[in-house]
C-alpha atoms as a PDB file:
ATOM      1  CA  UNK A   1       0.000   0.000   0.000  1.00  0.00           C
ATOM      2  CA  UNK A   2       1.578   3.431  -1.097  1.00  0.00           C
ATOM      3  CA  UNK A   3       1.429   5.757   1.867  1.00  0.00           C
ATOM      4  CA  UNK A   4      -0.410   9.308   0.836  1.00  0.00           C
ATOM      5  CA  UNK A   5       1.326  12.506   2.388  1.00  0.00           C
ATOM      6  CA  UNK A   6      -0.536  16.070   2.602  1.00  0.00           C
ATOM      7  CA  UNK A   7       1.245  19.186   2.607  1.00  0.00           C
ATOM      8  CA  UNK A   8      -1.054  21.276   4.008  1.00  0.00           C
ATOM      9  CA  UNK A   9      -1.084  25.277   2.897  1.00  0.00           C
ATOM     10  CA  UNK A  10      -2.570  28.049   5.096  1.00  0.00           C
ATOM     11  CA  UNK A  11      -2.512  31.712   4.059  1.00  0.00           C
ATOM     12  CA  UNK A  12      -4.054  35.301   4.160  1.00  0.00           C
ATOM     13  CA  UNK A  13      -4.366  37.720   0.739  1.00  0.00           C
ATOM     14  CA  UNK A  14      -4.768  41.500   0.833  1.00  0.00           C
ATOM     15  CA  UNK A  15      -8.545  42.449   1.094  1.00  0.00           C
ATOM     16  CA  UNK A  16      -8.264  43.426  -2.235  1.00  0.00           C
ATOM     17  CA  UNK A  17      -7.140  40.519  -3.906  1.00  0.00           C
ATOM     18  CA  UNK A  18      -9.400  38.065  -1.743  1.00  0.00           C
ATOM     19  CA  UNK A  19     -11.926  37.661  -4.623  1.00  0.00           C
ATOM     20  CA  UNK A  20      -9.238  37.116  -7.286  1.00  0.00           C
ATOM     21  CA  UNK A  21      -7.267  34.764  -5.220  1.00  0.00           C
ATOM     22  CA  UNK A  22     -10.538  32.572  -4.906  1.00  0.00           C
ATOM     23  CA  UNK A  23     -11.411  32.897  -8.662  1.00  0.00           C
ATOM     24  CA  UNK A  24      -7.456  31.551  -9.845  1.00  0.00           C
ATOM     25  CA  UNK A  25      -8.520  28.866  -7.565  1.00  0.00           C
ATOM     26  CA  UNK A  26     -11.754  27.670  -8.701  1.00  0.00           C
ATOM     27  CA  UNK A  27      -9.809  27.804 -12.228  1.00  0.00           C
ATOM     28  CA  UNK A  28      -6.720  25.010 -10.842  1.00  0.00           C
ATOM     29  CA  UNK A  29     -10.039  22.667  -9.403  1.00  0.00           C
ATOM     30  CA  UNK A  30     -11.855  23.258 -12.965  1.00  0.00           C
ATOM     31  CA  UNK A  31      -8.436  21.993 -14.880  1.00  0.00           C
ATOM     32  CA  UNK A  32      -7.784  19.238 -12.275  1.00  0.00           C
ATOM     33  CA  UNK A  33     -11.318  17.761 -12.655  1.00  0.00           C
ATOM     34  CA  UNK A  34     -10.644  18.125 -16.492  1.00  0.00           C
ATOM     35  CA  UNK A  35      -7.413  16.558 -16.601  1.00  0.00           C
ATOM     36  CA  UNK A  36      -7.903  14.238 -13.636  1.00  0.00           C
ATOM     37  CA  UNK A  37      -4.317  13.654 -13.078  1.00  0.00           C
ATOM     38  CA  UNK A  38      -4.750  10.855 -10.501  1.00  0.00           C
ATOM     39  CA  UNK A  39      -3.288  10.221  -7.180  1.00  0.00           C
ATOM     40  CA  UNK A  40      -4.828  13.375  -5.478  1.00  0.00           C
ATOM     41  CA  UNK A  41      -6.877  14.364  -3.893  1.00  0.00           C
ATOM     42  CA  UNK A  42      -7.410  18.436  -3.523  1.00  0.00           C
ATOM     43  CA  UNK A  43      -9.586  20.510  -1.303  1.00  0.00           C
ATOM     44  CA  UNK A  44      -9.673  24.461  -0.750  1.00  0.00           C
ATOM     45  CA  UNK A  45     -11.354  26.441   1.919  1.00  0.00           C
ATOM     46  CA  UNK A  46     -11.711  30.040   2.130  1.00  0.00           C
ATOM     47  CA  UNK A  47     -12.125  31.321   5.829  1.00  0.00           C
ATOM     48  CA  UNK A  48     -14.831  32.798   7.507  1.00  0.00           C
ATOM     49  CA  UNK A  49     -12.746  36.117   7.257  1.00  0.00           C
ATOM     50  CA  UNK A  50     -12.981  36.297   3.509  1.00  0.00           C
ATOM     51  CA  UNK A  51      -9.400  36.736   3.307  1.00  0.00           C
ATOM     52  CA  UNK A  52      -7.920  33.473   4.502  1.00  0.00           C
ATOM     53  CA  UNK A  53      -7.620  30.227   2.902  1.00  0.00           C
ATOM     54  CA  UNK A  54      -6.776  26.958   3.677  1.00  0.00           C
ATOM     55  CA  UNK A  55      -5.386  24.429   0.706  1.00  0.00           C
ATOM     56  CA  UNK A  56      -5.304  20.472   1.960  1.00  0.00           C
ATOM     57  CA  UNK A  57      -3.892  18.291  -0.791  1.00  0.00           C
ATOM     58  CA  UNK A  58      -3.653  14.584   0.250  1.00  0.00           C
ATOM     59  CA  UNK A  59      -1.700  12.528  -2.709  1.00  0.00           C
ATOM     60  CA  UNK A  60       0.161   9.504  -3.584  1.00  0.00           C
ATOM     61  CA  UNK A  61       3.573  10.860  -4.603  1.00  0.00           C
ATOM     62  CA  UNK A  62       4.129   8.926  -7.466  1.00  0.00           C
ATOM     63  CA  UNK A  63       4.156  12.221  -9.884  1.00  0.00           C
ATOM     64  CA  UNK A  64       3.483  15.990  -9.372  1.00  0.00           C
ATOM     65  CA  UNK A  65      -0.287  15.924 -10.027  1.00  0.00           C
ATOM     66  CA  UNK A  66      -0.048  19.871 -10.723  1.00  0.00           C
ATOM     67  CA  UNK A  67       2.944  19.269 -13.204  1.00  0.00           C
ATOM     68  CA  UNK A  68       0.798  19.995 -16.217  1.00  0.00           C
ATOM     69  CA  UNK A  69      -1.690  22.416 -14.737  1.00  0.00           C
ATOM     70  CA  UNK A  70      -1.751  25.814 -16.281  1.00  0.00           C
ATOM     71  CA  UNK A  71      -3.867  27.362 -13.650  1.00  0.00           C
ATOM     72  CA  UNK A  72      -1.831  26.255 -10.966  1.00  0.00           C
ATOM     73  CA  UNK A  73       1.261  28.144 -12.854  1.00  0.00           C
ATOM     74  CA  UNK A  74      -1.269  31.347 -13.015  1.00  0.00           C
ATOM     75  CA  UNK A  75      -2.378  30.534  -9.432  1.00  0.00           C
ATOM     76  CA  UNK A  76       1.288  31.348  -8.171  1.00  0.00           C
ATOM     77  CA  UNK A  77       2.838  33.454 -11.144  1.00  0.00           C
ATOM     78  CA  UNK A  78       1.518  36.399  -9.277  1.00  0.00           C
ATOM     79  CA  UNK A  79       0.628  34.902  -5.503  1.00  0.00           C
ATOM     80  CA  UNK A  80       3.258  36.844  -3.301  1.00  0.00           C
ATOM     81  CA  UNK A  81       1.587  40.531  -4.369  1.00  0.00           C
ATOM     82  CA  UNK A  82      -1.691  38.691  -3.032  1.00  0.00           C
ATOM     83  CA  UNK A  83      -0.065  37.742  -0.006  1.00  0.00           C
ATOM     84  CA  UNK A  84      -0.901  39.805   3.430  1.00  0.00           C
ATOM     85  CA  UNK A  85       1.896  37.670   4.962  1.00  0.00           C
ATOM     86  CA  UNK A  86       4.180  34.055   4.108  1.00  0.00           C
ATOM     87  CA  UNK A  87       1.793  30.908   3.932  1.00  0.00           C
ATOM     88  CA  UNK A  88       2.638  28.615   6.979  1.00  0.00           C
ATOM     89  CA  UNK A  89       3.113  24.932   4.814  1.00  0.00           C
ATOM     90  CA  UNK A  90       3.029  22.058   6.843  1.00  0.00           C
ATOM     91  CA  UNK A  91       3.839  17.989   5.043  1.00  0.00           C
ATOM     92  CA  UNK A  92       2.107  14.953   6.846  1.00  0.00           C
ATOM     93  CA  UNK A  93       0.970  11.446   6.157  1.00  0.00           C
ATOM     94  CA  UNK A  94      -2.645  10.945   6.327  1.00  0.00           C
ATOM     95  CA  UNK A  95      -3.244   8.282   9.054  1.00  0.00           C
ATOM     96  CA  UNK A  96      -6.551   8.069   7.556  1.00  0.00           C
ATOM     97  CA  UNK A  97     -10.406   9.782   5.808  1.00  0.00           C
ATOM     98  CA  UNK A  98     -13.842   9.461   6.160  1.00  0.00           C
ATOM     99  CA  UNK A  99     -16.104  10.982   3.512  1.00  0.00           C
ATOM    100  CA  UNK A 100     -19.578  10.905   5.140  1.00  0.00           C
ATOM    101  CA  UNK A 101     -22.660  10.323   2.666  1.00  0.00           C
ATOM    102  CA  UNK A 102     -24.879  13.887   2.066  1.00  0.00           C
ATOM    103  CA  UNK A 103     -28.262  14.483   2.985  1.00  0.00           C
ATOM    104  CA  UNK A 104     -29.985  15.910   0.302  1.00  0.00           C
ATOM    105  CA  UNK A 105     -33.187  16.828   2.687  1.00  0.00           C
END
C-alpha cells in the first residue's frame, strides 16, 4: 500500500485581492477535474474572514499531479503581491479519511 502525504497550505491575501485569489482557484479545481491527473486528492477552503484560505492536498507521490496544470502556474505566477503575509506549509501522512454520505433533505 503506497502511503499518501498532505502538505497542508494556510494563508491570508490582501482584502483586495481576496476575490481574485478565490477565482485563480476555482480555475486550478476546474483543470484538475478536467485533466484528472490521478493520485490526489485536492480541497480548498476560504475562511470565515474572507481573506484566509486553507489548501489540503492529500496525494500519492508517485508524480506531481499539478505538473501539467496551467492554472496552478497562473495561481502562483503572481501569488506573493496577493499575499498579506508568508503561507505557513506544513507535510504529513494521512493516518486516515472518512467521507460521510450527504443528505440531500
Amino acid at each position: 500500500m503506497t502511503m499518501r502525504r498532505a502538505a497542508v497550505v494556510q494563508y491570508q491575501t490582501l482584502a483586495h485581492s481576496a476575490e481574485q485569489n478565490r477565482s485563480l482557484i476555482e480555475d486550478v479545481v476546474i483543470e484538475l477535474g478536467l485533466r484528472d491527473p490521478g493520485g490526489l486528492d485536492y480541497q480548498v477552503f476560504q475562511l470565515e474572514d474572507g481573506v484566509g484560505f486553507l489548501h489540503v492536498a492529500v496525494f500519492d507521490g508517485t508524480s506531481e499531479p499539478f505538473a501539467d496544470c496551467d492554472a496552478y502556474r497562473m495561481f502562483h505566477r503572481d501569488l506573493q503581491q496577493r499575499l498579506a503575509r508568508p503561507p505557513t506549509i506544513s507535510r504529513a501522512v494521512l493516518i486516515g479519511s472518512y467521507f460521510g454520505s450527504t443528505c440531500d433533505g
